[in-house]
PDB file of N, CA and C in Angstrom:
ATOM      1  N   UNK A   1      10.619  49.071  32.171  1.00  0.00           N
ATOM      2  CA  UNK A   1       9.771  50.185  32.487  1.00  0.00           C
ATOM      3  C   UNK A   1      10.649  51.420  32.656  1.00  0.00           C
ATOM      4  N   UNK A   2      10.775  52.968  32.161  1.00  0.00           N
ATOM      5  CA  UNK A   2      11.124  53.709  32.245  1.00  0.00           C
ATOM      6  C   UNK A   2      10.788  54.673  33.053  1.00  0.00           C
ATOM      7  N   UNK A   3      11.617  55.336  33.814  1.00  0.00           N
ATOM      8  CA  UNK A   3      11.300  55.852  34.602  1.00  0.00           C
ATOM      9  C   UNK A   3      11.532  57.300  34.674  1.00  0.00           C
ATOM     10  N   UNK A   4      10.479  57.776  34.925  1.00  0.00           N
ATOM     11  CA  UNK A   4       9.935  59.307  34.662  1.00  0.00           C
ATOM     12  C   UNK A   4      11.052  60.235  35.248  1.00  0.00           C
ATOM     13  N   UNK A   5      11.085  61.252  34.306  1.00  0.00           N
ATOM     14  CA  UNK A   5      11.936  62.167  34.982  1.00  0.00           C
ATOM     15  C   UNK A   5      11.445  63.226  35.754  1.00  0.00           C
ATOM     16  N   UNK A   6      12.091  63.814  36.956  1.00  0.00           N
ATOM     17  CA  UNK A   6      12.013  64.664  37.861  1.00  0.00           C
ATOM     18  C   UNK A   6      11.540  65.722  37.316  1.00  0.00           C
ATOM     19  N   UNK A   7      10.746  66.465  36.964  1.00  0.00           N
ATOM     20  CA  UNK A   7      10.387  68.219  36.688  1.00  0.00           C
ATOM     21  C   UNK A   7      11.759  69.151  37.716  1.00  0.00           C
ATOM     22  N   UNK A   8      12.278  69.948  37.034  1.00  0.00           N
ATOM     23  CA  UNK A   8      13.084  70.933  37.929  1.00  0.00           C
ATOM     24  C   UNK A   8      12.043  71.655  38.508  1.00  0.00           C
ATOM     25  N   UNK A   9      12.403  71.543  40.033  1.00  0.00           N
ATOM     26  CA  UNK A   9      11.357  72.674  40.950  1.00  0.00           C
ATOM     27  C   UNK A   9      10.066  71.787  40.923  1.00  0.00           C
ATOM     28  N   UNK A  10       9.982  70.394  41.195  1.00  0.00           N
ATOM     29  CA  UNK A  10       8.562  70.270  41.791  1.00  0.00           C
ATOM     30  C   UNK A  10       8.370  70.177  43.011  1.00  0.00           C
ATOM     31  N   UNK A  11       9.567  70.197  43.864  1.00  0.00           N
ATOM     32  CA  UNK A  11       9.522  70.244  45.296  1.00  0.00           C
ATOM     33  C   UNK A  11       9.446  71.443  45.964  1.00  0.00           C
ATOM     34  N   UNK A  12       9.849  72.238  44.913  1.00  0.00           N
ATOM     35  CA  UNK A  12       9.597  73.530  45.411  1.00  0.00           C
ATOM     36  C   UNK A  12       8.167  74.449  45.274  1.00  0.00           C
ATOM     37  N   UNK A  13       7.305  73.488  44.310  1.00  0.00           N
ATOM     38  CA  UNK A  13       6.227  73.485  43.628  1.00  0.00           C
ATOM     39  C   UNK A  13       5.208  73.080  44.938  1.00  0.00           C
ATOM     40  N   UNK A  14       5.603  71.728  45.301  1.00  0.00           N
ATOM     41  CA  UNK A  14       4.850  71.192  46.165  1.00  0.00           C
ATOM     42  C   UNK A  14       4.914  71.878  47.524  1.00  0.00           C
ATOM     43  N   UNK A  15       5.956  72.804  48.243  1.00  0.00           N
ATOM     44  CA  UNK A  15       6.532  73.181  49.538  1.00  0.00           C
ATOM     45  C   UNK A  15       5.500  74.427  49.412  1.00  0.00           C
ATOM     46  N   UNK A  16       5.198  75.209  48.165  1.00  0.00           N
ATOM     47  CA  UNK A  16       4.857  76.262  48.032  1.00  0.00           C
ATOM     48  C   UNK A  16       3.111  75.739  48.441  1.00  0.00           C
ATOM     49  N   UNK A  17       2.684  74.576  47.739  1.00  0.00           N
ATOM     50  CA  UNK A  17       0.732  74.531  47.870  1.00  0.00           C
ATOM     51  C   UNK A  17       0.983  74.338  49.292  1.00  0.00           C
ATOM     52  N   UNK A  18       1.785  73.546  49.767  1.00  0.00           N
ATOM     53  CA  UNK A  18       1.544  72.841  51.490  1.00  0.00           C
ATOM     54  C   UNK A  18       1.469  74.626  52.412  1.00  0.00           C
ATOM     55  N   UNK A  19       2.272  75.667  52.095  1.00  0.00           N
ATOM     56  CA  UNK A  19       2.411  76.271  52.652  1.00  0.00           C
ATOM     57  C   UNK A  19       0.910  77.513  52.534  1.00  0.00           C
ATOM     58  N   UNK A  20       0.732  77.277  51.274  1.00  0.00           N
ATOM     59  CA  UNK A  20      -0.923  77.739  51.267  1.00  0.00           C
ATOM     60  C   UNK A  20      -1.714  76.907  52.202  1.00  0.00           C
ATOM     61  N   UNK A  21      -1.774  75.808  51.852  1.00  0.00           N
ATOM     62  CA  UNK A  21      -2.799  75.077  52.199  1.00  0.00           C
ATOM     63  C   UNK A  21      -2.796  75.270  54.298  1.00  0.00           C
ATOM     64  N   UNK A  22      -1.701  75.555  54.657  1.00  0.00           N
ATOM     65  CA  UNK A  22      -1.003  75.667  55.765  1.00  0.00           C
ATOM     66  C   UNK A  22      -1.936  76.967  56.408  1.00  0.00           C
ATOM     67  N   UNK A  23      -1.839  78.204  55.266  1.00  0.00           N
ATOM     68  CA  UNK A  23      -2.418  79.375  56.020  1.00  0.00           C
ATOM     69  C   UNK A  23      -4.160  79.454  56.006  1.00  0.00           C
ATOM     70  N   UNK A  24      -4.328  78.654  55.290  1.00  0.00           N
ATOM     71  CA  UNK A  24      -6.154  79.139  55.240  1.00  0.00           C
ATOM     72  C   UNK A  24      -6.374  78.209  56.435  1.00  0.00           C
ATOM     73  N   UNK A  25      -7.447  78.897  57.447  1.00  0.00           N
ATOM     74  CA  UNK A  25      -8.026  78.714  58.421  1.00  0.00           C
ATOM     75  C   UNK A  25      -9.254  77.179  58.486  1.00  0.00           C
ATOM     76  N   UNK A  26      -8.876  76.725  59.751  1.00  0.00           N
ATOM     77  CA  UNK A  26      -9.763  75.725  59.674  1.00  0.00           C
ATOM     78  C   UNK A  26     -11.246  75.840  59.786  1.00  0.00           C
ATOM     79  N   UNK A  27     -11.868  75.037  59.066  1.00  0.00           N
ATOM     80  CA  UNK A  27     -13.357  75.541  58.899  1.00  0.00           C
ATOM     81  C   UNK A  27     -14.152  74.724  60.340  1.00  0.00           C
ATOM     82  N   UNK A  28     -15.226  75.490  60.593  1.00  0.00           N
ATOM     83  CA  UNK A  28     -15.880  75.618  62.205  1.00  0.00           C
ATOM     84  C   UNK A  28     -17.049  74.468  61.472  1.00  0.00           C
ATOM     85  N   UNK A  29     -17.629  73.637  62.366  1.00  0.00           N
ATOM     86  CA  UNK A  29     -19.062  73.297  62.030  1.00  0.00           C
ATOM     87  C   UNK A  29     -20.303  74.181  62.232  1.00  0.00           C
ATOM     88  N   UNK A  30     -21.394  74.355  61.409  1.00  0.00           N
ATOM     89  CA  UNK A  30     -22.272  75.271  61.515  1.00  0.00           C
ATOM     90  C   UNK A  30     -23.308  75.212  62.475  1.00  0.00           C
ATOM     91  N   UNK A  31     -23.708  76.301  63.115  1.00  0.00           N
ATOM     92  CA  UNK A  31     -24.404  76.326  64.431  1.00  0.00           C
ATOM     93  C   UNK A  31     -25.263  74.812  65.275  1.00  0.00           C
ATOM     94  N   UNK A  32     -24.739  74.815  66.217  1.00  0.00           N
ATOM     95  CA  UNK A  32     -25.644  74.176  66.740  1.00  0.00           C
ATOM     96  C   UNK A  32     -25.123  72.444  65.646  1.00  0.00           C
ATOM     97  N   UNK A  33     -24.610  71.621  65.245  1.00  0.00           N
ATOM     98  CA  UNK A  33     -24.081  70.683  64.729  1.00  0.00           C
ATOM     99  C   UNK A  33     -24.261  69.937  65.529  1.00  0.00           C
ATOM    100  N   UNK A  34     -23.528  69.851  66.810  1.00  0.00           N
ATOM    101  CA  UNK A  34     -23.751  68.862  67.630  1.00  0.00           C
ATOM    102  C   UNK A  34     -24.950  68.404  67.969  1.00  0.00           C
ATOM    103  N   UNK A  35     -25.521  69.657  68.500  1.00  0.00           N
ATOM    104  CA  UNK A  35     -27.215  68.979  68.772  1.00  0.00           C
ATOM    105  C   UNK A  35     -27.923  68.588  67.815  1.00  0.00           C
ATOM    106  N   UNK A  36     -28.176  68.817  66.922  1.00  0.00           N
ATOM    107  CA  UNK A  36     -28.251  68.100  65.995  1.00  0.00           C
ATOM    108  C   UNK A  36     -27.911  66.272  65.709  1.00  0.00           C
ATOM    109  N   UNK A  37     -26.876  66.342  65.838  1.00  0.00           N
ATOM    110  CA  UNK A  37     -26.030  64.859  65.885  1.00  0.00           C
ATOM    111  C   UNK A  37     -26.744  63.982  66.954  1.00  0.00           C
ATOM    112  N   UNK A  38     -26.913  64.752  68.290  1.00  0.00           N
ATOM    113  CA  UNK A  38     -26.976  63.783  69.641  1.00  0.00           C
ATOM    114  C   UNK A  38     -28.665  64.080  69.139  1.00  0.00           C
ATOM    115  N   UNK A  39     -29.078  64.571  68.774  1.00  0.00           N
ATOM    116  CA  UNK A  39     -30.622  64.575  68.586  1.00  0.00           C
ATOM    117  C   UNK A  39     -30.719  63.120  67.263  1.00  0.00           C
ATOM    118  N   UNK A  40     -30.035  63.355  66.682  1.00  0.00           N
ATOM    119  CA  UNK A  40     -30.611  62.148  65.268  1.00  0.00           C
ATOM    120  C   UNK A  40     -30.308  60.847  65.844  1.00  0.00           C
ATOM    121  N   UNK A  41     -29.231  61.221  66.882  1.00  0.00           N
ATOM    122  CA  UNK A  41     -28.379  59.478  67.350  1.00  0.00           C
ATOM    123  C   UNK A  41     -29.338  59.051  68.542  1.00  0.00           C
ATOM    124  N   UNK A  42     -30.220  59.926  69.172  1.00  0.00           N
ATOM    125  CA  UNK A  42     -31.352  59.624  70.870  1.00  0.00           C
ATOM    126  C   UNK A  42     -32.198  59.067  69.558  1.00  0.00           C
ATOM    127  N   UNK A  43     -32.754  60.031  68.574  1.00  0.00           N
ATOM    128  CA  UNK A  43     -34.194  59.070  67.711  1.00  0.00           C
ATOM    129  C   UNK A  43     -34.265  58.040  67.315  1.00  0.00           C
ATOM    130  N   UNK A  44     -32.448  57.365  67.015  1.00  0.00           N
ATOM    131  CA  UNK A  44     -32.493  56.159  66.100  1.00  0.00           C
ATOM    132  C   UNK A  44     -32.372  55.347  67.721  1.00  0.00           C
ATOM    133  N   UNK A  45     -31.542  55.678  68.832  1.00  0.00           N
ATOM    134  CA  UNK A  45     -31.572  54.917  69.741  1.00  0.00           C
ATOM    135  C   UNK A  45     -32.908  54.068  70.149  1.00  0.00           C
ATOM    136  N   UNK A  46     -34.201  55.078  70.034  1.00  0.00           N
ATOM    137  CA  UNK A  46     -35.442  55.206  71.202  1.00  0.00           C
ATOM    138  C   UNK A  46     -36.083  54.343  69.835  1.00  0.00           C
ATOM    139  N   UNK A  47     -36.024  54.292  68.410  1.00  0.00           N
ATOM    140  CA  UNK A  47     -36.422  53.810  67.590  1.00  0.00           C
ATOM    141  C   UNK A  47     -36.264  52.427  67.997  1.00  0.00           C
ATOM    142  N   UNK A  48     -34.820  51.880  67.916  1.00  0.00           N
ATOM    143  CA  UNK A  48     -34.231  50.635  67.867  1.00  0.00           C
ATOM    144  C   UNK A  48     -34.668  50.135  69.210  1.00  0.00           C
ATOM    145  N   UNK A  49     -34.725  50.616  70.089  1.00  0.00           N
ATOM    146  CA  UNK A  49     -36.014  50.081  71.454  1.00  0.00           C
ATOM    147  C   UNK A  49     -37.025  49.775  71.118  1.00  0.00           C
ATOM    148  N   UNK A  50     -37.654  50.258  70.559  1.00  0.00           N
ATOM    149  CA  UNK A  50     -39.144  50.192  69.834  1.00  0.00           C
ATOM    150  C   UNK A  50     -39.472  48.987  69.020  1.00  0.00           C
ATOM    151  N   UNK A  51     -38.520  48.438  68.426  1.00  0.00           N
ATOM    152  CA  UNK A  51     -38.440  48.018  67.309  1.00  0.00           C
ATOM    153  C   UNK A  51     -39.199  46.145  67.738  1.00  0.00           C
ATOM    154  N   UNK A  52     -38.426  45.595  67.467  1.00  0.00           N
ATOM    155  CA  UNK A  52     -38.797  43.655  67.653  1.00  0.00           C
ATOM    156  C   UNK A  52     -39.061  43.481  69.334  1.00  0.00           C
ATOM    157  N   UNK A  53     -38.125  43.643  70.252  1.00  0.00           N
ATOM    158  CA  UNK A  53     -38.318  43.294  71.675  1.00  0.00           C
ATOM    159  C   UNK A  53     -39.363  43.750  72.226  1.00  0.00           C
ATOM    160  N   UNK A  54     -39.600  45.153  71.874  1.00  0.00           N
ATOM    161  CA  UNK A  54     -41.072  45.726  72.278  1.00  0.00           C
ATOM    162  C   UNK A  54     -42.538  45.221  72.130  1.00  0.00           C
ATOM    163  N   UNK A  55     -42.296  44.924  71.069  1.00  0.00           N
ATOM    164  CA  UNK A  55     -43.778  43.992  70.232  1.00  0.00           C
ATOM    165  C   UNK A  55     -43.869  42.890  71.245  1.00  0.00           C
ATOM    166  N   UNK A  56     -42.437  41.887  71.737  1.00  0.00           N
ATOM    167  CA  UNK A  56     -43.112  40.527  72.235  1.00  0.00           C
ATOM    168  C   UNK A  56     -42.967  40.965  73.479  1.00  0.00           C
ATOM    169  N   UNK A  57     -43.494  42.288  74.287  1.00  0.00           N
ATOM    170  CA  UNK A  57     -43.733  42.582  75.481  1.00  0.00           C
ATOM    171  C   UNK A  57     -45.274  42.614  75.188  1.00  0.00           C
ATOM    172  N   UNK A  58     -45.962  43.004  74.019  1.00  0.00           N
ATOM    173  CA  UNK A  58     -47.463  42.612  74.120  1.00  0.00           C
ATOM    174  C   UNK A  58     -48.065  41.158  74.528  1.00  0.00           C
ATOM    175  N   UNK A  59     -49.390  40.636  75.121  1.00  0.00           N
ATOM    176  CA  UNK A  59     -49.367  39.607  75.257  1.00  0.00           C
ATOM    177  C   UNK A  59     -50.061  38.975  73.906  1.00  0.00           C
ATOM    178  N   UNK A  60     -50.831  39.881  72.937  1.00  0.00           N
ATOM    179  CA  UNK A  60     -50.989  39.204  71.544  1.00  0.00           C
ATOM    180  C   UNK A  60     -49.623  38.685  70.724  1.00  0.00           C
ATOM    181  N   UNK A  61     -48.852  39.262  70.336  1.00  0.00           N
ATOM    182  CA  UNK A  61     -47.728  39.068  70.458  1.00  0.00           C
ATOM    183  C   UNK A  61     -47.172  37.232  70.803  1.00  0.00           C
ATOM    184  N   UNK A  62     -47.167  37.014  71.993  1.00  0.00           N
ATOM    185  CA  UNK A  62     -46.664  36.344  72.366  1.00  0.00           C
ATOM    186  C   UNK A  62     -47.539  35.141  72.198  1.00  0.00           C
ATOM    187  N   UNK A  63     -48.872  35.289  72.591  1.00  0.00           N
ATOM    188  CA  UNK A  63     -49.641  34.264  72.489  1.00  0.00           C
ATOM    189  C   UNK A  63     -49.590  33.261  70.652  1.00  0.00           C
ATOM    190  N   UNK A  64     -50.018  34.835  69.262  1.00  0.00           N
ATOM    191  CA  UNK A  64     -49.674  33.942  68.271  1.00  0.00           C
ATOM    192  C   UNK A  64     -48.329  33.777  67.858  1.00  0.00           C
ATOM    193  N   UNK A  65     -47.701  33.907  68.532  1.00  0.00           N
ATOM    194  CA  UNK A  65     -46.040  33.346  67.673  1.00  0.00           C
ATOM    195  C   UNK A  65     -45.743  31.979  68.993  1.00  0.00           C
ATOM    196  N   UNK A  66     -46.751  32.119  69.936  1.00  0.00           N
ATOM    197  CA  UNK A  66     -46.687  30.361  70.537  1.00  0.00           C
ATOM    198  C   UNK A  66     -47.389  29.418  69.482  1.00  0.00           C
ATOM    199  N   UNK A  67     -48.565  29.848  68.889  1.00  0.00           N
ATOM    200  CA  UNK A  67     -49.780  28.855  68.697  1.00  0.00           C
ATOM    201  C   UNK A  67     -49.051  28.630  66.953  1.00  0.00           C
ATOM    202  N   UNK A  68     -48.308  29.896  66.755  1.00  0.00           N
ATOM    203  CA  UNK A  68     -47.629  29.576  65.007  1.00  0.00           C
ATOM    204  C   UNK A  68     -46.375  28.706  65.565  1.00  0.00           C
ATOM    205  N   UNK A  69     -46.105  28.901  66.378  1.00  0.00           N
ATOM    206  CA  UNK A  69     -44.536  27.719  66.934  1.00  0.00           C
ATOM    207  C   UNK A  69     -45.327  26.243  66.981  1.00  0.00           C
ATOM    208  N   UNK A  70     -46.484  26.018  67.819  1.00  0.00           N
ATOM    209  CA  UNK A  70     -47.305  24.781  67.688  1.00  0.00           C
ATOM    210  C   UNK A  70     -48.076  24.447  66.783  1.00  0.00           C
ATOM    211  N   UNK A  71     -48.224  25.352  65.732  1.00  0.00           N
ATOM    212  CA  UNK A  71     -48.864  24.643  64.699  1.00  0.00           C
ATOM    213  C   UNK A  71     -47.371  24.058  63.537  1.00  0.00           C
ATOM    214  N   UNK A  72     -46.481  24.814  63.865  1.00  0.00           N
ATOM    215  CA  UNK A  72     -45.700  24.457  62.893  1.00  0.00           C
ATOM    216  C   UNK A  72     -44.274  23.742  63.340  1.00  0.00           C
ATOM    217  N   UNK A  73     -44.852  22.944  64.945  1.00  0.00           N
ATOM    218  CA  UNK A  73     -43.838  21.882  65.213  1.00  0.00           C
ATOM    219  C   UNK A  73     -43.708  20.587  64.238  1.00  0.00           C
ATOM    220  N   UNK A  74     -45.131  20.524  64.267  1.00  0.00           N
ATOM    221  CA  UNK A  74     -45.340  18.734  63.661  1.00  0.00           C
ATOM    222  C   UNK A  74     -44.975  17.812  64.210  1.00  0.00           C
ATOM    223  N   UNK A  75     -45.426  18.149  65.770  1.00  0.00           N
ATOM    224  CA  UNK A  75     -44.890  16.900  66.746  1.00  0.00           C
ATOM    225  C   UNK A  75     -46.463  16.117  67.201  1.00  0.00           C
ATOM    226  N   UNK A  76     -47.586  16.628  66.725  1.00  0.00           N
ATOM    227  CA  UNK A  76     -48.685  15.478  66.277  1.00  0.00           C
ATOM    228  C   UNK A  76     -49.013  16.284  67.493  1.00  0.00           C
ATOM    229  N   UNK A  77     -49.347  17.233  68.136  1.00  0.00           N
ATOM    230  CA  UNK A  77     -49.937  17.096  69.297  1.00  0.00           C
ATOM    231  C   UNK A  77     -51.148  18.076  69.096  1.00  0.00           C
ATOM    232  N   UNK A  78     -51.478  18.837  68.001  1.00  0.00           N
ATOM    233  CA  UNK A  78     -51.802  19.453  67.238  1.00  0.00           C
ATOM    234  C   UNK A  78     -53.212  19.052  66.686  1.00  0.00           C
ATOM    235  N   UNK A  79     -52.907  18.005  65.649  1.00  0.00           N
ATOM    236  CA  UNK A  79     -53.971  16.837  64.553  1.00  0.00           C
ATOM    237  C   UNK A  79     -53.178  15.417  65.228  1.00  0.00           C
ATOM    238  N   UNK A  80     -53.824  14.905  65.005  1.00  0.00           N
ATOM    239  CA  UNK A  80     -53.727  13.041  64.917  1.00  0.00           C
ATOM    240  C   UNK A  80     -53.420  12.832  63.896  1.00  0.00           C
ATOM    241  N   UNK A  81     -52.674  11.445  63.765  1.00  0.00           N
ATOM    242  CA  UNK A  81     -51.998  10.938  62.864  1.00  0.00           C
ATOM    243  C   UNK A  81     -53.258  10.699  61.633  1.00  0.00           C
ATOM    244  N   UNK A  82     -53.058  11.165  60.398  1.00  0.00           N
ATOM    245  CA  UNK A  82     -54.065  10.413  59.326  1.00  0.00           C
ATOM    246  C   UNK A  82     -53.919   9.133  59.226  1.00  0.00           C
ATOM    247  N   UNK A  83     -55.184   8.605  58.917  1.00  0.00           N
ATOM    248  CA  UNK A  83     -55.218   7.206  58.748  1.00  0.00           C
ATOM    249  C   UNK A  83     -54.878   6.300  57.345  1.00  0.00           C
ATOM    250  N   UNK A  84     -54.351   5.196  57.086  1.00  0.00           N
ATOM    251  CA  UNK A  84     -53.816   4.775  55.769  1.00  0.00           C
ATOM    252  C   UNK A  84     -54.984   4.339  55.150  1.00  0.00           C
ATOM    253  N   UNK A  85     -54.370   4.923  53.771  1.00  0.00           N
ATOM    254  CA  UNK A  85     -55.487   4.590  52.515  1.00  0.00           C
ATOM    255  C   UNK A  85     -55.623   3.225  52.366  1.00  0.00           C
ATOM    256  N   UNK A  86     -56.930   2.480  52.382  1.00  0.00           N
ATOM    257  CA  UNK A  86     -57.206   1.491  52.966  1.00  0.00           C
ATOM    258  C   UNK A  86     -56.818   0.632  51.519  1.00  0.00           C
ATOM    259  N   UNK A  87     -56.108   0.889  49.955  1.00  0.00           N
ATOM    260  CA  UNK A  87     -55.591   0.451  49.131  1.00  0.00           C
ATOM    261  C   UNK A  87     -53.922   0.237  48.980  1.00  0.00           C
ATOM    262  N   UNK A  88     -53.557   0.718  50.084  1.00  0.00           N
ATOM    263  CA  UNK A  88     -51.903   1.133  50.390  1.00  0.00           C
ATOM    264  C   UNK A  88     -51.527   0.332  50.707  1.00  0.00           C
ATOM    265  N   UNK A  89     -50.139  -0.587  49.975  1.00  0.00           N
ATOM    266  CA  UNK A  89     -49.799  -1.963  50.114  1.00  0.00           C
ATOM    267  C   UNK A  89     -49.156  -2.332  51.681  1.00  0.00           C
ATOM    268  N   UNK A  90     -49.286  -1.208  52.209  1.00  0.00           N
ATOM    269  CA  UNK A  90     -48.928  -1.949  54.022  1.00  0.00           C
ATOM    270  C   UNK A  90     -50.755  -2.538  54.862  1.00  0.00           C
ATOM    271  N   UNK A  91     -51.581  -2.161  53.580  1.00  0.00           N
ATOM    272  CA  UNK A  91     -52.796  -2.971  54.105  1.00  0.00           C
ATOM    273  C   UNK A  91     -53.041  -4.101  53.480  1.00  0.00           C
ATOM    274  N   UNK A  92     -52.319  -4.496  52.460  1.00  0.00           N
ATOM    275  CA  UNK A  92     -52.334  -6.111  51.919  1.00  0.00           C
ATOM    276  C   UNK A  92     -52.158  -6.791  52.701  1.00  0.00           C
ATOM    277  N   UNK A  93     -52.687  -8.000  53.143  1.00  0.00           N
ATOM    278  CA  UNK A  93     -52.422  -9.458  53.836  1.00  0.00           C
ATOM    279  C   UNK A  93     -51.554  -9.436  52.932  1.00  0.00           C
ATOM    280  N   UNK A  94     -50.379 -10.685  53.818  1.00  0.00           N
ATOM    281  CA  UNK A  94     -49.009 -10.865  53.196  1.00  0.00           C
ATOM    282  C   UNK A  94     -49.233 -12.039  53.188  1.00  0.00           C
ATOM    283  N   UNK A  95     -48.355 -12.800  51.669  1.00  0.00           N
ATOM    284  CA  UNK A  95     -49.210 -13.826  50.797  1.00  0.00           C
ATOM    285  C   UNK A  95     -47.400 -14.795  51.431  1.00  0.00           C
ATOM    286  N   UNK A  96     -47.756 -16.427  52.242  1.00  0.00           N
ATOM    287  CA  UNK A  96     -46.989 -16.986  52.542  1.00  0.00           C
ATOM    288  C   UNK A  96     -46.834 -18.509  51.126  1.00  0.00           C
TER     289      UNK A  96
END
């Protein structure tokens, strides 16, 4: 791999932008910025309160996401067991 040669005077090239870049003034944020900021960051706060935890402070809320938790245990307490199809070989007499 070859390696590039030096330009005469790019350091002096480069000393010269830094020293521009050095004098122009730093730029201000425009009026009022902050409030702004603490205003968008309180809406998303008071939002994100609002959001899931709030709902299961209702008591509708709470009541169907019990009765959808018990319908969709399947611990039988619900429906009764169905009964076997009275052709289903665990109803054959067993032949000795």
């Amino acid at each position: 791999m070859s390696k590039p040669t030096l330009r005469p005077g790019s350091d002096e090239e480069w000393e010269a932008l830094l020293q521009q870049l050095r004098q122009v003034p730093p730029t201000q944020p425009r009026p009022f910025f902050y409030t702004r900021v603490r205003a968008r960051l309180a809406a998303q706060e008071s939002a994100a309160r609002s959001s899931w935890p709030g709902r299961l402070r209702r008591p509708a809320y709470v009541a169907l996401l019990g009765l959808l938790g018990l319908a969709m245990s399947g611990d039988g307490v619900v429906l009764p067991p169905a009964a076997p199809h009275p052709a289903s070989p665990a109803n054959r007499p067993l032949a000795h």
